[in-house]
C-alpha atoms as a PDB file:
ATOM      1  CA  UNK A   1     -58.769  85.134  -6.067  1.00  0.00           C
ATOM      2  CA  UNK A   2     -55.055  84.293  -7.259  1.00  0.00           C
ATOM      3  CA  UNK A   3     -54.756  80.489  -7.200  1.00  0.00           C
ATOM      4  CA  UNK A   4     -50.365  79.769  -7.395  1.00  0.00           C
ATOM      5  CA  UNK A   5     -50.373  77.119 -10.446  1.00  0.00           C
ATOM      6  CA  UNK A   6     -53.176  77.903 -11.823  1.00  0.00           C
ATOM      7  CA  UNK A   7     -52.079  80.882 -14.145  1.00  0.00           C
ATOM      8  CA  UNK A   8     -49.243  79.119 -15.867  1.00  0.00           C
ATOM      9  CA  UNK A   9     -46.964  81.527 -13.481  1.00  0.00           C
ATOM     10  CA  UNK A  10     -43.932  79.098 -13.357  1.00  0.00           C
ATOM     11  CA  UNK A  11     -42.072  81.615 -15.256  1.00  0.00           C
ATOM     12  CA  UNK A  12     -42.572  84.570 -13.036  1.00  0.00           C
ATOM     13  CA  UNK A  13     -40.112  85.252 -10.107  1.00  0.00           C
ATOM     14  CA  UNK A  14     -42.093  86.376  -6.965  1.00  0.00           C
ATOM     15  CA  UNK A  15     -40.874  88.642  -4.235  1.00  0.00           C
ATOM     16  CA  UNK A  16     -39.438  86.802  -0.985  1.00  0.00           C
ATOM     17  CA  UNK A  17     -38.901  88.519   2.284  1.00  0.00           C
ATOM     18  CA  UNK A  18     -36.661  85.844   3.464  1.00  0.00           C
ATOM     19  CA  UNK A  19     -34.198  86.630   0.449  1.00  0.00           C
ATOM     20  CA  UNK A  20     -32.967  90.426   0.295  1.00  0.00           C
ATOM     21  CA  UNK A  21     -30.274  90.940  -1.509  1.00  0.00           C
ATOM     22  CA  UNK A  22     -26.738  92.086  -0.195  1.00  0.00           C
ATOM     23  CA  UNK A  23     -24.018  94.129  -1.681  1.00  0.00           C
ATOM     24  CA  UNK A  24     -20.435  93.623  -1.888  1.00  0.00           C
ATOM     25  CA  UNK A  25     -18.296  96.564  -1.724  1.00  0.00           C
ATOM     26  CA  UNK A  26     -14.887  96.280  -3.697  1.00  0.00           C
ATOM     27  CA  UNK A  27     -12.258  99.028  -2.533  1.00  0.00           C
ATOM     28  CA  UNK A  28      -8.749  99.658  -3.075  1.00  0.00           C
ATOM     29  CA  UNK A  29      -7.426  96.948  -0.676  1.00  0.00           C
ATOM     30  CA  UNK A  30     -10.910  95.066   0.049  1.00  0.00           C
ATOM     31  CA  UNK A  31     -14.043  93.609  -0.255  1.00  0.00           C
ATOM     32  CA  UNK A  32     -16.775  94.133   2.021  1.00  0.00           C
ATOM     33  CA  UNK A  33     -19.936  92.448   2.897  1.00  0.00           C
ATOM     34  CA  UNK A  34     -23.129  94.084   4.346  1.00  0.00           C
ATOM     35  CA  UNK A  35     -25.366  93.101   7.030  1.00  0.00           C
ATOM     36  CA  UNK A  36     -27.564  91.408   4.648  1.00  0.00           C
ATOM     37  CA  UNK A  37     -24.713  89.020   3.829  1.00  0.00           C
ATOM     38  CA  UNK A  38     -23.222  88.415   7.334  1.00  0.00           C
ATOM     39  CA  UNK A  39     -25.052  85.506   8.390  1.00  0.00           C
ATOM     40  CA  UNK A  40     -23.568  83.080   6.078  1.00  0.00           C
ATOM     41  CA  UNK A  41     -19.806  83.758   7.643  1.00  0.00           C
ATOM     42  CA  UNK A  42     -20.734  82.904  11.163  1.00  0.00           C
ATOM     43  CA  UNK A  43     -19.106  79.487  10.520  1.00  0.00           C
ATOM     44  CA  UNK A  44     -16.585  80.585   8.215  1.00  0.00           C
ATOM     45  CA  UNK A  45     -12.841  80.585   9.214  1.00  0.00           C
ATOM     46  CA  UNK A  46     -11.353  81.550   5.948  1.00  0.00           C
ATOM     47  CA  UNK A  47     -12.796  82.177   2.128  1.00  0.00           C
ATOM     48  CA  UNK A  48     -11.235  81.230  -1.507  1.00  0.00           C
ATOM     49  CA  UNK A  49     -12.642  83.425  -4.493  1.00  0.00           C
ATOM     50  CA  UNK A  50     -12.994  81.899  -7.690  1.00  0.00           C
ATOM     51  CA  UNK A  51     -14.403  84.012 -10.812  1.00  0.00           C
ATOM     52  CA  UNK A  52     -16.321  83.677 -14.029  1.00  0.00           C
ATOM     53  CA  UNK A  53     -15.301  86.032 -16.242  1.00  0.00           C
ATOM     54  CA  UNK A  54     -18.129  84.777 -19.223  1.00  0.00           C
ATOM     55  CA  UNK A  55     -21.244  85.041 -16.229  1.00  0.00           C
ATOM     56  CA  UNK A  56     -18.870  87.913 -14.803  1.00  0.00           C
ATOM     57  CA  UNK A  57     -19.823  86.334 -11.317  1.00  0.00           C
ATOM     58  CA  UNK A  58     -17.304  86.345  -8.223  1.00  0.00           C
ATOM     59  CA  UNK A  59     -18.041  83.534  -5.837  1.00  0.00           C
ATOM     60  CA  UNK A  60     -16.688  83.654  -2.231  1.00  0.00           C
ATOM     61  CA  UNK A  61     -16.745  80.325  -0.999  1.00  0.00           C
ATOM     62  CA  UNK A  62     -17.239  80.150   2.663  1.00  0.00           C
ATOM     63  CA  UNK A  63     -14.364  77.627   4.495  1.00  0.00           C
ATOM     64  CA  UNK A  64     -14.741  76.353   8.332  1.00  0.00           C
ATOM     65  CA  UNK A  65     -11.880  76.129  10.145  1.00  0.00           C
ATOM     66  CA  UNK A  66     -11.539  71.893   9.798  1.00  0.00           C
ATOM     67  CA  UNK A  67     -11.775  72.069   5.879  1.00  0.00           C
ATOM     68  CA  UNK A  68      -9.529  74.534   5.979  1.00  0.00           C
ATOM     69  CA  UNK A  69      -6.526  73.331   7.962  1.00  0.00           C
ATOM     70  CA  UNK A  70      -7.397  69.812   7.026  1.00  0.00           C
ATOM     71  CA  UNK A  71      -4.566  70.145   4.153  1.00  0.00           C
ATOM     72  CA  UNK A  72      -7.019  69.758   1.666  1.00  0.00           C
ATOM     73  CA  UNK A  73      -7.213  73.120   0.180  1.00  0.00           C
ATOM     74  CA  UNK A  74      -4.426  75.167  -0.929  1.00  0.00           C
ATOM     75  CA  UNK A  75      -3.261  77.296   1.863  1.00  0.00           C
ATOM     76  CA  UNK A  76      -1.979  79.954  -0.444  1.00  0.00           C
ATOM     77  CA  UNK A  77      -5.429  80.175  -1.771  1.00  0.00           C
ATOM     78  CA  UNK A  78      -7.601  80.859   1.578  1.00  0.00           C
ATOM     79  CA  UNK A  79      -7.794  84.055   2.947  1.00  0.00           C
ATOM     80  CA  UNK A  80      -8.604  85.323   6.074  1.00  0.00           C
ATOM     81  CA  UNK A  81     -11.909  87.225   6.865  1.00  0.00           C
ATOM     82  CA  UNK A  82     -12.699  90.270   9.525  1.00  0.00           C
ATOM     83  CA  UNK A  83     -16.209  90.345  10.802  1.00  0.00           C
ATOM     84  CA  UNK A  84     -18.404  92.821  12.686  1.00  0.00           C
ATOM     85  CA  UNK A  85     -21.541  93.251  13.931  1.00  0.00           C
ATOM     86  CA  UNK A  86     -22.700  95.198  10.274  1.00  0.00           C
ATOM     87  CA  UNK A  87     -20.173  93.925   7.698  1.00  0.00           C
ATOM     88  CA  UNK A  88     -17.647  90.991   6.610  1.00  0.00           C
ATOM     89  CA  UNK A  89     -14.620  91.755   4.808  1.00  0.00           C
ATOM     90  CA  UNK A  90     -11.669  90.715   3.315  1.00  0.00           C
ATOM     91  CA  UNK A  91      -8.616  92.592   2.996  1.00  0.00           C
ATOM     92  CA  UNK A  92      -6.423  91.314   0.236  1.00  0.00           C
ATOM     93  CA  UNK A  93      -4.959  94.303  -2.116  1.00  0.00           C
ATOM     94  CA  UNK A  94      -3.647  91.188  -4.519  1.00  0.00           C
ATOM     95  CA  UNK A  95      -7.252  89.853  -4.803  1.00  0.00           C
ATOM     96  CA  UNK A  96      -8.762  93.286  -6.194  1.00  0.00           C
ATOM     97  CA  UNK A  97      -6.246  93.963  -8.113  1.00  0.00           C
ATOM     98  CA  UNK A  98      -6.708  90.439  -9.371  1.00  0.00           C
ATOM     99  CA  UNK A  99     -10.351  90.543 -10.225  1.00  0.00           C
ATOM    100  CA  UNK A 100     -10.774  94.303 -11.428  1.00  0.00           C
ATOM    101  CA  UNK A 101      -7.970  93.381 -14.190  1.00  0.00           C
ATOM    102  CA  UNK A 102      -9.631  89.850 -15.327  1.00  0.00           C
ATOM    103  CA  UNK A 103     -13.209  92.162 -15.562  1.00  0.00           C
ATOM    104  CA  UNK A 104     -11.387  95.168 -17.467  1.00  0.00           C
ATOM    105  CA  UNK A 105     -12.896  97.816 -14.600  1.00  0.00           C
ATOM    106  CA  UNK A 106     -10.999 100.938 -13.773  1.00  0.00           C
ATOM    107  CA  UNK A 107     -11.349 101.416  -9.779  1.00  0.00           C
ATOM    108  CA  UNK A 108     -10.896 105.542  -9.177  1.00  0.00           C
ATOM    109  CA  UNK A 109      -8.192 105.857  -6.106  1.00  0.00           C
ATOM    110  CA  UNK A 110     -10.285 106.196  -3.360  1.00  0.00           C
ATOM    111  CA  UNK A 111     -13.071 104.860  -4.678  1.00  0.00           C
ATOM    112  CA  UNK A 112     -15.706 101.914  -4.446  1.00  0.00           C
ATOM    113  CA  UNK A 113     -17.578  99.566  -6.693  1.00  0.00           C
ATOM    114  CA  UNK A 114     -21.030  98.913  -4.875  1.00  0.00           C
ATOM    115  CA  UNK A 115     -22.888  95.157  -6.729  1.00  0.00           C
ATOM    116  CA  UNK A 116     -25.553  93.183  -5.884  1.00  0.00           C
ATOM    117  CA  UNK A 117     -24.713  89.933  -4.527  1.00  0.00           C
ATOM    118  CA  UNK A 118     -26.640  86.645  -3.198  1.00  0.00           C
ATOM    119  CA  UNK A 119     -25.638  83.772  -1.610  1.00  0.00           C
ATOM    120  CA  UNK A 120     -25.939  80.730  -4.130  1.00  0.00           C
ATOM    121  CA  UNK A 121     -27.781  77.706  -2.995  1.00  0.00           C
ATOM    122  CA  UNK A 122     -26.083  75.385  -5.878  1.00  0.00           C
ATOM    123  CA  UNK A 123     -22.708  76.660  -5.514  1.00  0.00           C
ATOM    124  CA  UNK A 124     -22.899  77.581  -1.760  1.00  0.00           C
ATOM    125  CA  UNK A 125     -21.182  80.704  -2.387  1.00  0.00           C
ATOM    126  CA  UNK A 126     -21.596  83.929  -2.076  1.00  0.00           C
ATOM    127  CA  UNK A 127     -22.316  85.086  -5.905  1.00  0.00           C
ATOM    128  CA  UNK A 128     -21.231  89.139  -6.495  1.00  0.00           C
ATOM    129  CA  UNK A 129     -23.099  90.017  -9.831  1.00  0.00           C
ATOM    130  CA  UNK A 130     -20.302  92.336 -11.517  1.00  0.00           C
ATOM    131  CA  UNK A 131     -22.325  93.093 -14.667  1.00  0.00           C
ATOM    132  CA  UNK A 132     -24.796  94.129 -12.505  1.00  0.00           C
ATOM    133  CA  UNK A 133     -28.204  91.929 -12.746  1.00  0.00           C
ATOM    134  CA  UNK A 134     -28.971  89.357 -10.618  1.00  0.00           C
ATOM    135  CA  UNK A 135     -30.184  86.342 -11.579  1.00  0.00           C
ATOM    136  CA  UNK A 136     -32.220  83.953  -8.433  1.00  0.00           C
ATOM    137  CA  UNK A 137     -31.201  80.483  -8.259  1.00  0.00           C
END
């Protein structure tokens, strides 16, 4: 019988119901957010997206509606979010265009970039993976 701790299995990564991964959908004129994802904008008001182009990581940083008209963030930095019953999004053609020229990637007219993403714990962000892997916190 498996005993946890007893096979020197601190390395290994094991599966978690309670943390499926979402995707982040980057169009022409937005991102958008699946179902898997919504739940951690139910208190959000507006977002501000910051990258890392070296961990090639987008994080969307969820902002309530006091921290975000308390004049302590950058107004011209917060943008607003749309939210549904299956999918958040955030419509900013000046944000896409922002991040698919600092990560080099050639979005077809018409076309979508499906990644992985995962809400960070540290960061307490939403983390989009744009080279792909994901890597569990």
């Amino acid at each position: 019988m498996y005993n946890e701790g007893t096979r020197g299995d601190d390395m290994l990564e094991f599966f978690d119901c309670n943390s499926k991964i979402g995707y982040a959908s980057i169009y022409e004129n937005h991102i958008t957010f699946n179902k898997e994802l919504l739940k951690y904008f139910s208190d959000a008001y507006r977002v501000r997206v910051g990258i890392d182009v070296e961990e090639k990581k987008i994080f969307v940083f969820l902002i309530d509606k006091d921290y975000a008209l308390s004049g302590e963030i950058n107004e011209s930095s917060l943008l607003k979010i749309s939210l549904s019953k299956s999918y958040a999004r955030i419509s900013s053609r000046a944000l896409v265009e922002y991040i698919l020229k600092a990560f080099s990637i050639n979005l077809q007219p018409n076309g979508a970039l499906k990644l992985m993403a995962q809400y960070d714990e540290k960061k307490k962000a939403i983390a989009i993976f744009v080279g792909g892997e994901k890597v569990c916190s």
